[in-house]
N, C-alpha and C. Protein backbone atom coordinates (compact mmCIF):
# COMPACT_ATOMS: atom_id res chain seq x y z
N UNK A 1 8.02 6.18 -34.04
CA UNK A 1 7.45 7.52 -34.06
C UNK A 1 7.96 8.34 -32.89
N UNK A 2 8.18 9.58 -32.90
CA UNK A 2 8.47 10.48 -32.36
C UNK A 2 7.01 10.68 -31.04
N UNK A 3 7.05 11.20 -29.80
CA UNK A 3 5.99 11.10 -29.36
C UNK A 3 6.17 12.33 -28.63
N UNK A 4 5.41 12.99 -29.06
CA UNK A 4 5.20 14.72 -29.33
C UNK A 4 4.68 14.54 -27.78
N UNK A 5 3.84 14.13 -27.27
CA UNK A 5 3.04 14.60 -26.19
C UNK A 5 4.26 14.13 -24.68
N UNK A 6 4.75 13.31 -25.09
CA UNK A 6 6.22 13.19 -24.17
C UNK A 6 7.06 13.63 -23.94
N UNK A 7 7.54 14.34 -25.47
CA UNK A 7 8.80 15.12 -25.68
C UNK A 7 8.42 16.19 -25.01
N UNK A 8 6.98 17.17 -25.59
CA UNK A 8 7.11 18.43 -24.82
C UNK A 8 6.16 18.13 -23.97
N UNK A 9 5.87 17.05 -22.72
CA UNK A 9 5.07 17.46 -21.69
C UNK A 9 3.63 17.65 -22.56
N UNK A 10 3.06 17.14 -23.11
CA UNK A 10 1.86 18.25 -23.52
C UNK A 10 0.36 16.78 -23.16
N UNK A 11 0.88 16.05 -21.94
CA UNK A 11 -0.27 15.07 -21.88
C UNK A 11 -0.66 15.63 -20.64
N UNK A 12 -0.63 16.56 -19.61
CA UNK A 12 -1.90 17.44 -18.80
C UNK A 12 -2.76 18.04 -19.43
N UNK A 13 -4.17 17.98 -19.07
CA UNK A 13 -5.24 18.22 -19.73
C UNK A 13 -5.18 19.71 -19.64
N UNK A 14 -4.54 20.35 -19.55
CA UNK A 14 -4.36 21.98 -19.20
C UNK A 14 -3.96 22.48 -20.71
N UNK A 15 -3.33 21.28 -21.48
CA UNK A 15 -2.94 21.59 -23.06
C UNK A 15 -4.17 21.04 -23.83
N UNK A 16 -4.96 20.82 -23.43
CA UNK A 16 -6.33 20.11 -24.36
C UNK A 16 -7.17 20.43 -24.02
N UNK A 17 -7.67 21.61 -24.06
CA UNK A 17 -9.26 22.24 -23.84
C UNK A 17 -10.38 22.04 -24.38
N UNK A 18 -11.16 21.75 -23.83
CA UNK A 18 -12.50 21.27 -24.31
C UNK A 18 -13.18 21.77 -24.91
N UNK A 19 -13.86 21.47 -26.13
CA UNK A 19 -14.91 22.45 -27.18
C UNK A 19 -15.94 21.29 -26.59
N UNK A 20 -17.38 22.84 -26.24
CA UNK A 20 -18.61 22.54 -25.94
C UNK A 20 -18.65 22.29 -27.22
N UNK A 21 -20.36 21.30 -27.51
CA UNK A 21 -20.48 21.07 -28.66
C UNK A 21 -22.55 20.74 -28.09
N UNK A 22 -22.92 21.37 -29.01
CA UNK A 22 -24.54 21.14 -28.77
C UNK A 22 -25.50 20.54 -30.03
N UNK A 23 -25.50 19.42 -29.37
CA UNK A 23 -26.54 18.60 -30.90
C UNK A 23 -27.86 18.98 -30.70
N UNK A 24 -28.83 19.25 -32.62
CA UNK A 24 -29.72 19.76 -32.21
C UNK A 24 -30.70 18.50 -33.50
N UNK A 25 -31.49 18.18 -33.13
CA UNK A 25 -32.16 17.23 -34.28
C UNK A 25 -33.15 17.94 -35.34
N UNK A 26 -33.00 17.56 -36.59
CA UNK A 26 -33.07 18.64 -37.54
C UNK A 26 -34.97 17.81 -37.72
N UNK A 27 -35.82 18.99 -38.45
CA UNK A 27 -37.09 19.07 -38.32
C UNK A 27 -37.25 18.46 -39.67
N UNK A 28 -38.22 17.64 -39.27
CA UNK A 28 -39.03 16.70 -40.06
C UNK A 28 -39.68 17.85 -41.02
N UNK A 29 -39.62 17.63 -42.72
CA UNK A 29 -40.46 18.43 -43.30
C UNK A 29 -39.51 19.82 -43.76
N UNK A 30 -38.57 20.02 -42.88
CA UNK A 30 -37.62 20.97 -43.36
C UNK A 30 -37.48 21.16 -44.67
N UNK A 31 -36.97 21.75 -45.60
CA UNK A 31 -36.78 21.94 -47.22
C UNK A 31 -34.98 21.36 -47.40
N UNK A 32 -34.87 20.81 -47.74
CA UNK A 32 -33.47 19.88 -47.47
C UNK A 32 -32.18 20.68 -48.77
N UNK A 33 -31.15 20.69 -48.26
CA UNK A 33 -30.39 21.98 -47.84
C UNK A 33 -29.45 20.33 -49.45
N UNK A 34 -29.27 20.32 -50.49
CA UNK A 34 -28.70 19.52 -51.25
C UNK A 34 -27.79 19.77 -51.86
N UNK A 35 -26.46 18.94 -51.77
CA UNK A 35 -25.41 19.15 -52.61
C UNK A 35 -25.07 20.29 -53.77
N UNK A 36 -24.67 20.39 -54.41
CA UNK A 36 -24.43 20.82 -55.57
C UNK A 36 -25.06 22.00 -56.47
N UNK A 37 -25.42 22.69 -54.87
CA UNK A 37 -26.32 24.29 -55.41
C UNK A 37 -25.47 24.82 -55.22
N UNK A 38 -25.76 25.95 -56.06
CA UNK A 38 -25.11 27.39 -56.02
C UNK A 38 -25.22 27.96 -54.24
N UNK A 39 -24.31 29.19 -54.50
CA UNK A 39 -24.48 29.70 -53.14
C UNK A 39 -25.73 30.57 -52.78
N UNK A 40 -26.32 31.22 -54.09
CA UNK A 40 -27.51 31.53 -53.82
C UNK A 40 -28.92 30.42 -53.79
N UNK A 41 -28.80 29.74 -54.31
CA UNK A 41 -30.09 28.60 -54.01
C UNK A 41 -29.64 28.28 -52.68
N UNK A 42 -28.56 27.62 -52.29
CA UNK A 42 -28.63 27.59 -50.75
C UNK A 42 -28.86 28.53 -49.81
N UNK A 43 -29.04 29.44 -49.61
CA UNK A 43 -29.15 30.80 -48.75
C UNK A 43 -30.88 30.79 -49.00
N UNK A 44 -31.19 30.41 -50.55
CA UNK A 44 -32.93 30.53 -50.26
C UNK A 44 -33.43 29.53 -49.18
N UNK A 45 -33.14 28.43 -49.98
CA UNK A 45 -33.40 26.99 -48.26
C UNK A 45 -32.69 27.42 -47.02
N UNK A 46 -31.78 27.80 -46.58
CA UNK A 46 -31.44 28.32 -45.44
C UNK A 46 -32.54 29.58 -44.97
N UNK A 47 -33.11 30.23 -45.67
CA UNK A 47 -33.78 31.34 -44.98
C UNK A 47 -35.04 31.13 -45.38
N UNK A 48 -35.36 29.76 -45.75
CA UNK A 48 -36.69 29.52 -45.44
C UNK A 48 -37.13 28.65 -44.41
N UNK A 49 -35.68 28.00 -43.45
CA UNK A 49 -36.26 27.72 -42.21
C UNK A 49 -36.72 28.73 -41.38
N UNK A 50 -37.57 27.71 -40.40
CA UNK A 50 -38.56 29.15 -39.33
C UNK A 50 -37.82 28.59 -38.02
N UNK A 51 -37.48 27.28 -38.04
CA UNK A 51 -37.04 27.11 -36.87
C UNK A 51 -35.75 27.22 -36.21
N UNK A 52 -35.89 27.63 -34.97
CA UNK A 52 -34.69 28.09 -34.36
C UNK A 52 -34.26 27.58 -33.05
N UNK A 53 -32.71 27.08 -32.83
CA UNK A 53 -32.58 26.78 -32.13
C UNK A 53 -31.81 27.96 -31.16
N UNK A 54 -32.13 28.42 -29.93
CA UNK A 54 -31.77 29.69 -29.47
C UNK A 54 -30.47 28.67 -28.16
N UNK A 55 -29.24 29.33 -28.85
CA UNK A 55 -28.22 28.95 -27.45
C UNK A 55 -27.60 30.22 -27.10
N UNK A 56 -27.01 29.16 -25.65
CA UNK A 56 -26.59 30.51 -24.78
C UNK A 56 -24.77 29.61 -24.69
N UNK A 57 -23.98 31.30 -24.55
CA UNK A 57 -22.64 30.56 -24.37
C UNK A 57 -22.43 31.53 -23.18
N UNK A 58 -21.52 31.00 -22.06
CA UNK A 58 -20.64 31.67 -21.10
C UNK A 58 -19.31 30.98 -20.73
N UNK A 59 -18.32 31.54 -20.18
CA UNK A 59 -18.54 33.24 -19.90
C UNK A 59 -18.68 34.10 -21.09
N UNK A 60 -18.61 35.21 -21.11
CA UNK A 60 -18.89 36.25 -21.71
C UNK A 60 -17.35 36.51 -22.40
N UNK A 61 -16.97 36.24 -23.66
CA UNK A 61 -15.62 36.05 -24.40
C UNK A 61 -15.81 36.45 -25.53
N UNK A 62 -15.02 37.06 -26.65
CA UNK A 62 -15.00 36.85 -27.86
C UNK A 62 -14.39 35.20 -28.11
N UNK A 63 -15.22 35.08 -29.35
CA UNK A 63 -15.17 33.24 -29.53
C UNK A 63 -15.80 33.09 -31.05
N UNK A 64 -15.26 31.76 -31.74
CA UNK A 64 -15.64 31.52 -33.15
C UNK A 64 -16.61 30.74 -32.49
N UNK A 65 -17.90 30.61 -33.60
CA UNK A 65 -19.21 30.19 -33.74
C UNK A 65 -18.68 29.39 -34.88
N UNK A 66 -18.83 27.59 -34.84
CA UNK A 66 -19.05 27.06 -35.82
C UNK A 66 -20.07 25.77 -36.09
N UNK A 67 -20.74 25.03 -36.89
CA UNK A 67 -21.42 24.15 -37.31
C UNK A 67 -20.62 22.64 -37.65
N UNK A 68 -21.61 20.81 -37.37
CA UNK A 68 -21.27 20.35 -38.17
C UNK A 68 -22.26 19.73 -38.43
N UNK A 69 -22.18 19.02 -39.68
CA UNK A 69 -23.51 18.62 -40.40
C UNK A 69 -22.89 17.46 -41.18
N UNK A 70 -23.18 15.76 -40.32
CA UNK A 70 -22.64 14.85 -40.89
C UNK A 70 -20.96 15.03 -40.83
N UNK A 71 -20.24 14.96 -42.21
CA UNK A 71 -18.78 15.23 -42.01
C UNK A 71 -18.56 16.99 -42.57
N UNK A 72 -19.38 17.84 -42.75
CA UNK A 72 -19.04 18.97 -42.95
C UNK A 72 -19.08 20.05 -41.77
N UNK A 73 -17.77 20.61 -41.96
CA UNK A 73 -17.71 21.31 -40.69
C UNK A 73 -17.42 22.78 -41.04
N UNK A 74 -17.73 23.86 -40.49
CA UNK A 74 -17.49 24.97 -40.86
C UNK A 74 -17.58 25.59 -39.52
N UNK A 75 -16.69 27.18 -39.79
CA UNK A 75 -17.12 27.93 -38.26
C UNK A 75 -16.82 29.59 -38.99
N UNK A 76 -17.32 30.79 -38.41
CA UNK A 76 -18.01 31.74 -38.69
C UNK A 76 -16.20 32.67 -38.06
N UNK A 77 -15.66 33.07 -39.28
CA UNK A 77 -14.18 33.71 -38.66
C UNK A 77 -14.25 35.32 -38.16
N UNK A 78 -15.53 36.02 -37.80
CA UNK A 78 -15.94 37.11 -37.89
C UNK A 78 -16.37 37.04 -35.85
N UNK A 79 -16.21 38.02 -35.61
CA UNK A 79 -16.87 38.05 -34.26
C UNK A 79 -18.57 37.21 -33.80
N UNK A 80 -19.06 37.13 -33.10
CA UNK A 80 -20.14 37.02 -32.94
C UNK A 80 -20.95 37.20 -31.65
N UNK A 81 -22.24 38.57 -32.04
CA UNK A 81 -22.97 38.78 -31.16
C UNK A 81 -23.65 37.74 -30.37
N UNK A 82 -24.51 38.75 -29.43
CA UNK A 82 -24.74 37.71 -28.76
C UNK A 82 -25.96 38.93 -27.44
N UNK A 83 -27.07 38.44 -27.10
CA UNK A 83 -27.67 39.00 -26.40
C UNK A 83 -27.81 38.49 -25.17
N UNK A 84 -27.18 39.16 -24.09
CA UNK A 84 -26.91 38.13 -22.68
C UNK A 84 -26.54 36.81 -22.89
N UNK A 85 -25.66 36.65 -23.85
CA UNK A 85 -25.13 35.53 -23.96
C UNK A 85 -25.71 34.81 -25.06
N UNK A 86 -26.84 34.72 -25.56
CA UNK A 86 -27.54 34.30 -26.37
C UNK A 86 -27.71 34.62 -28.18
N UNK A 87 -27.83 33.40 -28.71
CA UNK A 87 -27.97 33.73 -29.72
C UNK A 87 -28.82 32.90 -30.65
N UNK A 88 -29.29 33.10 -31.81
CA UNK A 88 -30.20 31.78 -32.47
C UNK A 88 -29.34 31.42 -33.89
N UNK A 89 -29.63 30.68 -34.14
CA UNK A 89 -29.45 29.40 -35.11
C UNK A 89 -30.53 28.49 -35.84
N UNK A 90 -30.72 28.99 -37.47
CA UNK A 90 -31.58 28.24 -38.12
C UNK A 90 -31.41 26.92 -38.13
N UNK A 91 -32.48 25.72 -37.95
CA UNK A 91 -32.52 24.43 -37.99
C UNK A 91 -33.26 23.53 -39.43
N UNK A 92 -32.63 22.93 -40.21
CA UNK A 92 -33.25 22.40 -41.80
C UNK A 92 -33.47 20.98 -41.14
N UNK A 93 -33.25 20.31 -42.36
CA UNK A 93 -33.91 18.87 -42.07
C UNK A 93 -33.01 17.90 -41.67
N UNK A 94 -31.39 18.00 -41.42
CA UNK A 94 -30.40 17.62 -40.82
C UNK A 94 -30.11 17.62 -39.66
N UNK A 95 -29.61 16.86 -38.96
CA UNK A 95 -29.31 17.15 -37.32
C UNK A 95 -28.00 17.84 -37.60
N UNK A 96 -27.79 18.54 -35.85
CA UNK A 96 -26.29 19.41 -36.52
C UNK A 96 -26.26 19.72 -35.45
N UNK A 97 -24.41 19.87 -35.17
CA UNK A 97 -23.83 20.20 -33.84
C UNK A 97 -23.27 21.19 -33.83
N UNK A 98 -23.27 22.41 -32.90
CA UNK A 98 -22.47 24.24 -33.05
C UNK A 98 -21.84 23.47 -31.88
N UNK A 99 -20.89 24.34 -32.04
CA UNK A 99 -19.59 24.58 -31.17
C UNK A 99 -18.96 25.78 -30.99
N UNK A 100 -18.30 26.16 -30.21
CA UNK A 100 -17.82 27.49 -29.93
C UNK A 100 -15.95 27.31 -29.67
N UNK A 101 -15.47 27.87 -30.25
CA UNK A 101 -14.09 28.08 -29.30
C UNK A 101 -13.62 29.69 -28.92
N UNK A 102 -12.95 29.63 -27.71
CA UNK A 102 -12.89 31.11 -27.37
C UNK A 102 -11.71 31.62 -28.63
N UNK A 103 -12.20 32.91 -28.69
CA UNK A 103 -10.61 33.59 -29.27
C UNK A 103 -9.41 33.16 -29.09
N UNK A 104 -9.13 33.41 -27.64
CA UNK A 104 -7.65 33.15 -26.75
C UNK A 104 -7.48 31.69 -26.65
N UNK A 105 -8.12 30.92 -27.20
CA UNK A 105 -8.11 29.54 -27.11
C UNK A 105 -7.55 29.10 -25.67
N UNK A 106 -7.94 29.81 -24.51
CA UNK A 106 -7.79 29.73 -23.18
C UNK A 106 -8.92 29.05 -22.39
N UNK A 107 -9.64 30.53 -22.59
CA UNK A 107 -10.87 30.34 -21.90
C UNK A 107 -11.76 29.08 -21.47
N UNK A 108 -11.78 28.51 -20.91
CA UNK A 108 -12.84 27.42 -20.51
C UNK A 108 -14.38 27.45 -20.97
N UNK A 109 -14.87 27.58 -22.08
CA UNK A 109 -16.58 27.68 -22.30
C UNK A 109 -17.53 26.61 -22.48
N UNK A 110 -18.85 27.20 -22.08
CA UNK A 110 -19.91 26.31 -22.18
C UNK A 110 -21.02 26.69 -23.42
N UNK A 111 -21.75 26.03 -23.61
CA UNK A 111 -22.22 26.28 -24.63
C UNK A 111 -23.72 25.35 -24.31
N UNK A 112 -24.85 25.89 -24.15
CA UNK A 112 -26.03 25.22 -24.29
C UNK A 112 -27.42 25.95 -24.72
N UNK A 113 -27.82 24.73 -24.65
CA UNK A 113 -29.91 24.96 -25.63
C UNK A 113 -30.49 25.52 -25.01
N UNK A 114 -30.86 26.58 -24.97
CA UNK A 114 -32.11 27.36 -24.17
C UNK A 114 -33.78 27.01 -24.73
N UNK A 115 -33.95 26.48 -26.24
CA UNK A 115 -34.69 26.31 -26.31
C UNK A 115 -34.79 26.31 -27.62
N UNK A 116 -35.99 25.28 -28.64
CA UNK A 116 -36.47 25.29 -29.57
C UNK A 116 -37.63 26.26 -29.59
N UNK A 117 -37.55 27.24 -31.00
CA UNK A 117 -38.72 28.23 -31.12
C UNK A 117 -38.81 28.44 -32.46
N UNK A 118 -39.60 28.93 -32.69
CA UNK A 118 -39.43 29.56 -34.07
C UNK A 118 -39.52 31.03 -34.45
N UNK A 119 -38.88 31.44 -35.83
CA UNK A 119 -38.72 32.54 -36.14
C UNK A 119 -39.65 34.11 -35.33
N UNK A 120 -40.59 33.57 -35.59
CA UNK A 120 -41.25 35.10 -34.98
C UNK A 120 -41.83 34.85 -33.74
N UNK A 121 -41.17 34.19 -32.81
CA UNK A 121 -41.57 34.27 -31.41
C UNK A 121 -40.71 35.85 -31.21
N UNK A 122 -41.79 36.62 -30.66
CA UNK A 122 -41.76 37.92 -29.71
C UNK A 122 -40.94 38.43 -28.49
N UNK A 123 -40.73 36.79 -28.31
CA UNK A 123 -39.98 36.99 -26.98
C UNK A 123 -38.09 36.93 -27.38
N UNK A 124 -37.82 36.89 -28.96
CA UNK A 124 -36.42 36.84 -28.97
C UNK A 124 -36.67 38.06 -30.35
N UNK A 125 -37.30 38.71 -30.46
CA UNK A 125 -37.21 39.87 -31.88
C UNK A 125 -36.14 40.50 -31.97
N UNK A 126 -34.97 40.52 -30.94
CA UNK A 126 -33.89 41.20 -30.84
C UNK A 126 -32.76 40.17 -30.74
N UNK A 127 -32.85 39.31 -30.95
CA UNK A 127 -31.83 38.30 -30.71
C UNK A 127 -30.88 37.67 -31.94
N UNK A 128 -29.66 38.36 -31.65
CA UNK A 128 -28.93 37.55 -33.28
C UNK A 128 -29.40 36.49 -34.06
N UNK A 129 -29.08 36.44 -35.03
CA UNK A 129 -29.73 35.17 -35.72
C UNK A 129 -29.03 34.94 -36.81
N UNK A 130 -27.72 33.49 -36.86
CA UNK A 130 -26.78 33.51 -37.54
C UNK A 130 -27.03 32.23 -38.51
């Protein structure tokens, strides 16, 4: 085999940037999110969780927002807000890990839990919710 990371130099960790990644354990009782629905039956179970997991990312970057759940992975190709850094995330009956990567795929970011809450806590009524 050819050994790519020799040929061009690419074994300093300066070429392998780290994706934060935040596990969140999914709620007992949740309405369970199942195979082989349509895209509208899934969006009803998705927006009938209440619970939310509220994270914060810095620095302050444009960056993809994505999910994984078991072996499915997805990430959000659209910008994403963010209130002082913060943002929330519905939680079902699955555990599941977000991750962030910057735009510039440069940037160095962090990514963590500020806290489990649910939907109509007062103290985040303004806070994205993706």
């Amino acid at each position: 085999m050819k050994d790519m990371k020799k040929e061009k130099n690419l074994i300093d960790k300066k070429h392998w940037p780290k994706i934060p990644i935040v596990k969140v354990e999914g709620i007992k009782g949740a309405k369970k999110l199942a195979s082989g629905l349509s895209m509208e039956e899934g969006k009803k179970i998705v927006v009938s969780w209440k619970d939310i997991a509220v994270l914060k990312v810095f620095p302050k970057t444009s960056f993809y927002l994505g999910f994984i759940v078991g072996t499915h992975c997805q990430f959000l190709k659209y910008d994403t807000e963010t209130e002082n850094g913060m943002f929330g995330m519905r939680i079902g009956d699955e555990d599941v890990s977000f991750f962030v990567l910057p735009k510039n795929l440069v940037t160095e970011m962090k990514l963590e839990l500020v806290e489990m809450t649910k939907l109509d806590n007062p103290k985040y009524k303004d806070l994205p919710l993706y």
